[in-house]
PDB file of N, CA and C in Angstrom:
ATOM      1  N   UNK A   1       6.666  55.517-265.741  1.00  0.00           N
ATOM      2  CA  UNK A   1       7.908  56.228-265.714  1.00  0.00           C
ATOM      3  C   UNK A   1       8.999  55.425-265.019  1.00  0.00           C
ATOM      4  N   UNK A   2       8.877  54.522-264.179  1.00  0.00           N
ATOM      5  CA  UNK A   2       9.445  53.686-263.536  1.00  0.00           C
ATOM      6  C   UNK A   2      10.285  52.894-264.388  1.00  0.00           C
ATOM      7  N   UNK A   3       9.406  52.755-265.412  1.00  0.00           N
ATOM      8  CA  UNK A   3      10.198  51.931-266.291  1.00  0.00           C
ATOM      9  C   UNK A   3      11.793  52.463-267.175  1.00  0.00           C
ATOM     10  N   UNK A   4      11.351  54.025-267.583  1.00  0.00           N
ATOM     11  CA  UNK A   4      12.489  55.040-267.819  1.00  0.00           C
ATOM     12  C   UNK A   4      13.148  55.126-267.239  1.00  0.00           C
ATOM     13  N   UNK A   5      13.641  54.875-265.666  1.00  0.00           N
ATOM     14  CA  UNK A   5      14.153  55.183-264.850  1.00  0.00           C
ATOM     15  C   UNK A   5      15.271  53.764-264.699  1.00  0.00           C
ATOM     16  N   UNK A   6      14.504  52.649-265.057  1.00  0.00           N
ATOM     17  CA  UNK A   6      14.987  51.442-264.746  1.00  0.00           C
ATOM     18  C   UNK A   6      16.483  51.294-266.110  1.00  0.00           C
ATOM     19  N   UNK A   7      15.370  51.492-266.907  1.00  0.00           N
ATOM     20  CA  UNK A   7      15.899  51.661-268.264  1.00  0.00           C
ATOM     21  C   UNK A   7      17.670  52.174-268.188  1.00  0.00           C
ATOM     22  N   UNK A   8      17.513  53.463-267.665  1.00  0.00           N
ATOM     23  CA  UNK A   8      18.805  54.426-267.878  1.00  0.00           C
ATOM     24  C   UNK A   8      19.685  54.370-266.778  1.00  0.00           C
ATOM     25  N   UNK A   9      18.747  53.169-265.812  1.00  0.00           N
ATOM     26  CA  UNK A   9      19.641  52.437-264.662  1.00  0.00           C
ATOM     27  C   UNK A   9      20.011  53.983-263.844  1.00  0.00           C
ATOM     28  N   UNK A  10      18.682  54.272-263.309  1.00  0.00           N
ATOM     29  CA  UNK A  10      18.334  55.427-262.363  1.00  0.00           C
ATOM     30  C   UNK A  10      17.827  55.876-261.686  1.00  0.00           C
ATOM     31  N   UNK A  11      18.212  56.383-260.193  1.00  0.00           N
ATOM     32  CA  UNK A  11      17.130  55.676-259.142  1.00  0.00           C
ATOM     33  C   UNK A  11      15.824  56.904-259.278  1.00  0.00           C
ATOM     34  N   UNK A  12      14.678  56.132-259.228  1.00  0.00           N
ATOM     35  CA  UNK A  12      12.950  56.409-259.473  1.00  0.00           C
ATOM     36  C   UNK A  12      12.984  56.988-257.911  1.00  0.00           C
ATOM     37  N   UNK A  13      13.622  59.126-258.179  1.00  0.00           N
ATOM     38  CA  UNK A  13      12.947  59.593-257.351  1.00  0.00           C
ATOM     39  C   UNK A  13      11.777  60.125-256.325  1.00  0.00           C
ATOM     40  N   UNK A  14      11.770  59.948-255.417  1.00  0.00           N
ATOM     41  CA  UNK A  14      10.197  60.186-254.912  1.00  0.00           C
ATOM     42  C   UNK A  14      10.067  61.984-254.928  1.00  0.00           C
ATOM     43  N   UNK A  15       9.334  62.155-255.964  1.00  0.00           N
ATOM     44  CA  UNK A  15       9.264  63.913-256.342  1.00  0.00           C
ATOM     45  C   UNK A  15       8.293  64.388-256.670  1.00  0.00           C
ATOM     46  N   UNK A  16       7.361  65.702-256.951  1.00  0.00           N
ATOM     47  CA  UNK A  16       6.468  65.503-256.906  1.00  0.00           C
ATOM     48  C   UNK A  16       6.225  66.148-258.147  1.00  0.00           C
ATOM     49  N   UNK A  17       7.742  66.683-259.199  1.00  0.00           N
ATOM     50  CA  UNK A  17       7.925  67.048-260.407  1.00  0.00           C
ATOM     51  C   UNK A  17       8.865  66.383-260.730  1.00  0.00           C
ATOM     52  N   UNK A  18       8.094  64.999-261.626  1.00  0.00           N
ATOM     53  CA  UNK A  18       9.502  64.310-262.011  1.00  0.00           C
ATOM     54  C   UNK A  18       9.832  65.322-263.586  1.00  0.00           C
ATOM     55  N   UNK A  19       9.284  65.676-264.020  1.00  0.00           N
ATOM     56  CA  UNK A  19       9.909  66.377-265.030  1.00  0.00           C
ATOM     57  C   UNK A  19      11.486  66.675-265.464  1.00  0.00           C
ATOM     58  N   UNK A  20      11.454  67.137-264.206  1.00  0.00           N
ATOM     59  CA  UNK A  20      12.926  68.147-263.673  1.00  0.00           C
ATOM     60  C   UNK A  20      13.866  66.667-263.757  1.00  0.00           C
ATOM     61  N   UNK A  21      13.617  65.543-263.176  1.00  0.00           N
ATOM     62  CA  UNK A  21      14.296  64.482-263.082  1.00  0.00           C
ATOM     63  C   UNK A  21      14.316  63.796-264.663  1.00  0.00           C
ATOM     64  N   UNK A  22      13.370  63.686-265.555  1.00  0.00           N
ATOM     65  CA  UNK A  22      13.234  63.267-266.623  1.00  0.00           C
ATOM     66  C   UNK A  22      13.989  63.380-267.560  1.00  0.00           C
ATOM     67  N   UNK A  23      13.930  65.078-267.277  1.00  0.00           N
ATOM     68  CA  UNK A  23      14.605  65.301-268.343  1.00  0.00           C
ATOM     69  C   UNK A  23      16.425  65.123-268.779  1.00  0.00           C
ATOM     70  N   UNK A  24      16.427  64.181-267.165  1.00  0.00           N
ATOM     71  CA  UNK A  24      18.307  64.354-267.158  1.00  0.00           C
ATOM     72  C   UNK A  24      18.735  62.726-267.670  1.00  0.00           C
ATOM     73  N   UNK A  25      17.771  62.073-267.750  1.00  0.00           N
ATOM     74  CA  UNK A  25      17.719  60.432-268.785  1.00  0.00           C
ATOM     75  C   UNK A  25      18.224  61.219-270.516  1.00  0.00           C
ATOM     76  N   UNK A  26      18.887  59.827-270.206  1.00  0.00           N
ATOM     77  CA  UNK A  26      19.175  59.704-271.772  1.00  0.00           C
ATOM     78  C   UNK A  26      18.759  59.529-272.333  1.00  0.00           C
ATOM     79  N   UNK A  27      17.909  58.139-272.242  1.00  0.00           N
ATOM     80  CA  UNK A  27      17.242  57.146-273.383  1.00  0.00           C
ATOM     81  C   UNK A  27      15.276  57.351-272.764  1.00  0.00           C
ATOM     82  N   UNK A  28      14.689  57.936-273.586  1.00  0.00           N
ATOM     83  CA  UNK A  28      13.577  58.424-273.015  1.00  0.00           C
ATOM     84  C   UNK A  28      12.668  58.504-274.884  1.00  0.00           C
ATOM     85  N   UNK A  29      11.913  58.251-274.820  1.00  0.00           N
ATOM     86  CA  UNK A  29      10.931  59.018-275.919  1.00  0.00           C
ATOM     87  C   UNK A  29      11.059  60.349-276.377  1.00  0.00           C
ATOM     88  N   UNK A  30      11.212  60.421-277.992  1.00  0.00           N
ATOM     89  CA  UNK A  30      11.075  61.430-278.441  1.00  0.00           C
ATOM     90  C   UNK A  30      10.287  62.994-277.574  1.00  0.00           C
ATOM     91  N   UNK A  31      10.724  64.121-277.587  1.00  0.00           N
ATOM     92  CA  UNK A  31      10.248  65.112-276.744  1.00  0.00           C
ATOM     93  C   UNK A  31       9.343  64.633-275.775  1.00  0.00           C
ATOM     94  N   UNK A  32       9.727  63.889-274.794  1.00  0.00           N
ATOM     95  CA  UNK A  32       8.950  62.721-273.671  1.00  0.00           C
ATOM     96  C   UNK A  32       8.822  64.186-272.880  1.00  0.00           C
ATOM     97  N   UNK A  33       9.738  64.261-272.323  1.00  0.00           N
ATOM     98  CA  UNK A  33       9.236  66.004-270.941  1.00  0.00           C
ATOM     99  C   UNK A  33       8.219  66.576-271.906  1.00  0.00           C
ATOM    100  N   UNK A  34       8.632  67.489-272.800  1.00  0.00           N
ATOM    101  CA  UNK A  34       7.926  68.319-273.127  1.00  0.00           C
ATOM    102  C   UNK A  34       6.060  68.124-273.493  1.00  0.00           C
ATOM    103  N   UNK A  35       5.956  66.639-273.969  1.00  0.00           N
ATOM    104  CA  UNK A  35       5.021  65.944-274.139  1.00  0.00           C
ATOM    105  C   UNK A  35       4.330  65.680-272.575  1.00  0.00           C
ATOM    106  N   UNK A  36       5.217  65.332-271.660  1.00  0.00           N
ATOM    107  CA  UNK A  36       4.636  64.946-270.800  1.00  0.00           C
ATOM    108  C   UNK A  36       3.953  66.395-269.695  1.00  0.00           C
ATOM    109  N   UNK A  37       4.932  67.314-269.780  1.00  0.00           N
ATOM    110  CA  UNK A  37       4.374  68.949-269.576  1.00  0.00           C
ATOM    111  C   UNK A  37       2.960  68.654-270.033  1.00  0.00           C
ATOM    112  N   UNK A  38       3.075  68.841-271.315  1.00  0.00           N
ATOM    113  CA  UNK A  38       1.648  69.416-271.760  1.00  0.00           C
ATOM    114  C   UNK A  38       0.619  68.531-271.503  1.00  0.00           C
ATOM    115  N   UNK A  39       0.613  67.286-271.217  1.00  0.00           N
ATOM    116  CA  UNK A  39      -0.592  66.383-270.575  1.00  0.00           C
ATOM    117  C   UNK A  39      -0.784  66.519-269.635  1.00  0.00           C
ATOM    118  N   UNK A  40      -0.502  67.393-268.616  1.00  0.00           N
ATOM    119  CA  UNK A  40      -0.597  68.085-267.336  1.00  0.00           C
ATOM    120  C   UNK A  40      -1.240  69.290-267.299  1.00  0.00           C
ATOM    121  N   UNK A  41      -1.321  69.669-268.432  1.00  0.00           N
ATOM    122  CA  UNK A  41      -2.352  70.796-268.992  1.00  0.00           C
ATOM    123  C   UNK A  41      -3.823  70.806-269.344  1.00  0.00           C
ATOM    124  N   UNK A  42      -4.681  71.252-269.501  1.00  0.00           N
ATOM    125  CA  UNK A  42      -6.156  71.510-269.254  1.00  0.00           C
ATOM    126  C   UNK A  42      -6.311  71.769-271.134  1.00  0.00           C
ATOM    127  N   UNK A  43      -7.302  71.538-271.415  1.00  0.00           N
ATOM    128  CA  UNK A  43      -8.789  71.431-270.675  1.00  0.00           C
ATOM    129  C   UNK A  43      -8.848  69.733-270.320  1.00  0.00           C
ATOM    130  N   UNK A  44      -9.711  69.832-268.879  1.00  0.00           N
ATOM    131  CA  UNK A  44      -9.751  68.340-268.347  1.00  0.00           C
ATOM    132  C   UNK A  44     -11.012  68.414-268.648  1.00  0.00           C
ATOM    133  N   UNK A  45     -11.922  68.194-269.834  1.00  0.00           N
ATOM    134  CA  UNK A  45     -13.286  68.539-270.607  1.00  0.00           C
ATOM    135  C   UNK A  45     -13.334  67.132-270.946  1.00  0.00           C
ATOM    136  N   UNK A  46     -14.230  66.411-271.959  1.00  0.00           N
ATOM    137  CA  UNK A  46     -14.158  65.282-272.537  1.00  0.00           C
ATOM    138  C   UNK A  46     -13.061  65.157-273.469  1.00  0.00           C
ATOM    139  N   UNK A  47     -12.909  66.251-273.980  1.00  0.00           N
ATOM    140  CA  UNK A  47     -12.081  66.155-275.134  1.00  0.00           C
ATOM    141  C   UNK A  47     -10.739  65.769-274.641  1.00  0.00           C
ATOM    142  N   UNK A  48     -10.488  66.999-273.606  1.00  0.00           N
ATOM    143  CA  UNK A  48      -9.236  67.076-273.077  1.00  0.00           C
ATOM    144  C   UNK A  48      -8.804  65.233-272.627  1.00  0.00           C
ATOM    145  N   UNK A  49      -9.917  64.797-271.442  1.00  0.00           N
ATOM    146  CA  UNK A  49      -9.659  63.542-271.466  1.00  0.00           C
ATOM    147  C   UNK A  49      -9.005  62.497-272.421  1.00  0.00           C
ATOM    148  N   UNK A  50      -9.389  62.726-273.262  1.00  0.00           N
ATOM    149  CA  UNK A  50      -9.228  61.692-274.179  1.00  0.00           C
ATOM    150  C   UNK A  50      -8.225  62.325-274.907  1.00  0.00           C
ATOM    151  N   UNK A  51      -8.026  63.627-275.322  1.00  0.00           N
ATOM    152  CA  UNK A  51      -6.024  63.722-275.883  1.00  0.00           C
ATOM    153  C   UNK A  51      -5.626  63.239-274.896  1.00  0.00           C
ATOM    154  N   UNK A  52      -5.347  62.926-273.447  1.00  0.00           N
ATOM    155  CA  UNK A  52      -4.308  62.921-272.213  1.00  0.00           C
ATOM    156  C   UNK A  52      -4.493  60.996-272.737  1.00  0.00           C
ATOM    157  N   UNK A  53      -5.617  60.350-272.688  1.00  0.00           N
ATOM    158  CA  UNK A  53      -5.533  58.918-273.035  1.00  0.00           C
ATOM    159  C   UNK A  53      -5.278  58.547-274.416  1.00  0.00           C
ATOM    160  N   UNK A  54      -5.226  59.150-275.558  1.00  0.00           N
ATOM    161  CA  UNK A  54      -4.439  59.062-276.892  1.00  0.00           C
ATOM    162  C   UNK A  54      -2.760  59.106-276.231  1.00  0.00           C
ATOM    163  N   UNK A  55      -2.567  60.627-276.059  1.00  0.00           N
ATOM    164  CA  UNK A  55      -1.206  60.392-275.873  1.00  0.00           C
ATOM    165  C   UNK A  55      -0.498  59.496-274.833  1.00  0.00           C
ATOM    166  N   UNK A  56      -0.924  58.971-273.566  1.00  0.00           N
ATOM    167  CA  UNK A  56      -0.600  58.039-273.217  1.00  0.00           C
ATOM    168  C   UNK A  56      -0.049  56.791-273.690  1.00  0.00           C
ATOM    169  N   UNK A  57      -1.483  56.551-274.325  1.00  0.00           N
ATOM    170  CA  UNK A  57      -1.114  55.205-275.379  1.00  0.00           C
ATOM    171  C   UNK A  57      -0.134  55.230-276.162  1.00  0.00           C
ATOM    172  N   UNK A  58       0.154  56.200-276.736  1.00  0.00           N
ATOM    173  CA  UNK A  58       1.584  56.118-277.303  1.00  0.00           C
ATOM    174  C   UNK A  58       2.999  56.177-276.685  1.00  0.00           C
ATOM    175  N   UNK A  59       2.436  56.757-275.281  1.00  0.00           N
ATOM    176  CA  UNK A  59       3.681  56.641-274.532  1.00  0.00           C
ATOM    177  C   UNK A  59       3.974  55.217-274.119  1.00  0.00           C
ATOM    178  N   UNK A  60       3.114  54.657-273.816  1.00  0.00           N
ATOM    179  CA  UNK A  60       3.252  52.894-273.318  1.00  0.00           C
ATOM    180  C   UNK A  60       4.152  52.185-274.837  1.00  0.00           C
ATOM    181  N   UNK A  61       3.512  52.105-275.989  1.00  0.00           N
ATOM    182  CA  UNK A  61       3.787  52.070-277.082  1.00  0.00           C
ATOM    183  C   UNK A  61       5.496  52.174-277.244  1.00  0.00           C
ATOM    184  N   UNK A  62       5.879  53.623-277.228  1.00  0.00           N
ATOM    185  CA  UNK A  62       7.078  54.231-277.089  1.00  0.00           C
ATOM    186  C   UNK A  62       7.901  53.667-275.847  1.00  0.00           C
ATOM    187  N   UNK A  63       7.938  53.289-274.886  1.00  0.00           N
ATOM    188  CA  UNK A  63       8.420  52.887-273.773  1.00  0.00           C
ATOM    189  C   UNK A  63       8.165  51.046-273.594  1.00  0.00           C
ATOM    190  N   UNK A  64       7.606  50.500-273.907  1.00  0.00           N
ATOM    191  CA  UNK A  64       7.260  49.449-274.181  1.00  0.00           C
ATOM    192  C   UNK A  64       8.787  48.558-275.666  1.00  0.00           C
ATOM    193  N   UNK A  65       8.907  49.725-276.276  1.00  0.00           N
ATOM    194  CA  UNK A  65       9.769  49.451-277.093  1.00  0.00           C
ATOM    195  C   UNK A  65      11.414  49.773-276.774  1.00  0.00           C
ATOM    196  N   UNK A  66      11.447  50.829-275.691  1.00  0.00           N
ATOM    197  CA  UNK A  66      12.660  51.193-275.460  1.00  0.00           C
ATOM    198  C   UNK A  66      12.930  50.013-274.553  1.00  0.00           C
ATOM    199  N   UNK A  67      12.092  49.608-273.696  1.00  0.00           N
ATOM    200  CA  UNK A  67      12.742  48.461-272.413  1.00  0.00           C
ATOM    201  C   UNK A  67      12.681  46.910-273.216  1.00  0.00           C
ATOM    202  N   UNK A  68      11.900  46.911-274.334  1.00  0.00           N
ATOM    203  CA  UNK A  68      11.985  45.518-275.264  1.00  0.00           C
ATOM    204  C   UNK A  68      13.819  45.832-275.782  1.00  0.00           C
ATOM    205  N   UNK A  69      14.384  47.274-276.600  1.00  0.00           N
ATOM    206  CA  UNK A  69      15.332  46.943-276.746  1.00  0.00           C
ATOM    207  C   UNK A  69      16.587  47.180-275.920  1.00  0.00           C
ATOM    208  N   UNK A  70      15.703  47.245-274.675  1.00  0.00           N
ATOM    209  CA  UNK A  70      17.509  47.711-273.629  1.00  0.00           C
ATOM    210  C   UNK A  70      17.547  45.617-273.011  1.00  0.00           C
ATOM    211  N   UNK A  71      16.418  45.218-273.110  1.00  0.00           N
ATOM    212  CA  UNK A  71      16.761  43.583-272.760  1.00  0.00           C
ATOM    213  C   UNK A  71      16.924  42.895-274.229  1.00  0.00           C
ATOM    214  N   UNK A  72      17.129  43.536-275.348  1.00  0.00           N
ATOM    215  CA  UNK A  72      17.887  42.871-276.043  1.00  0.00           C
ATOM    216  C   UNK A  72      19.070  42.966-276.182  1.00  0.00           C
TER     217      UNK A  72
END
C-alpha cells in the first residue's frame, strides 16, 4: 500500500484502518477499498486462504502497473 500512497504523492499514514485513508487516493486499482474490505473477511479456512493469496496477486499485478506508469 505504500506504494499507493507514494504514487498519489501521499503521506503513508500510520492507522490501523487504512481503508478510510485509501479510499481518498485517486489513482488506486479498480474497486481497490472495496476489494481490499472484503479480504479482511473470513472464512480464514484453506479455501479462504488462498482467495486472500489469489486476490493479492492481482493486487501486486495491478499496482505494479500503476507505479510502472506514474515513472513513465
Amino acid at each position: 500500500m505504500s506504494i499507493l500512497y507514494a504514487v498519489n504523492e501521499h503521506y503513508d499514514p500510520a492507522t490501523k484502518r487504512p481503508e478510510q485513508e485509501l479510499s481518498k487516493l485517486g489513482i488506486v486499482p479498480d474497486q481497490f477499498v472495496v476489494r481490499f474490505i472484503h479480504l479482511q473477511e473470513g472464512p480464514f479456512d484453506t479455501q479462504g486462504r488462498q482467495r486472500v493469496v489469489d486476490e493479492l496477486a492481482i493486487f501486486v499485478d495491478e499496482v505494479t502497473q500503476i507505479a510502472q506508469r506514474a515513472l513513465a
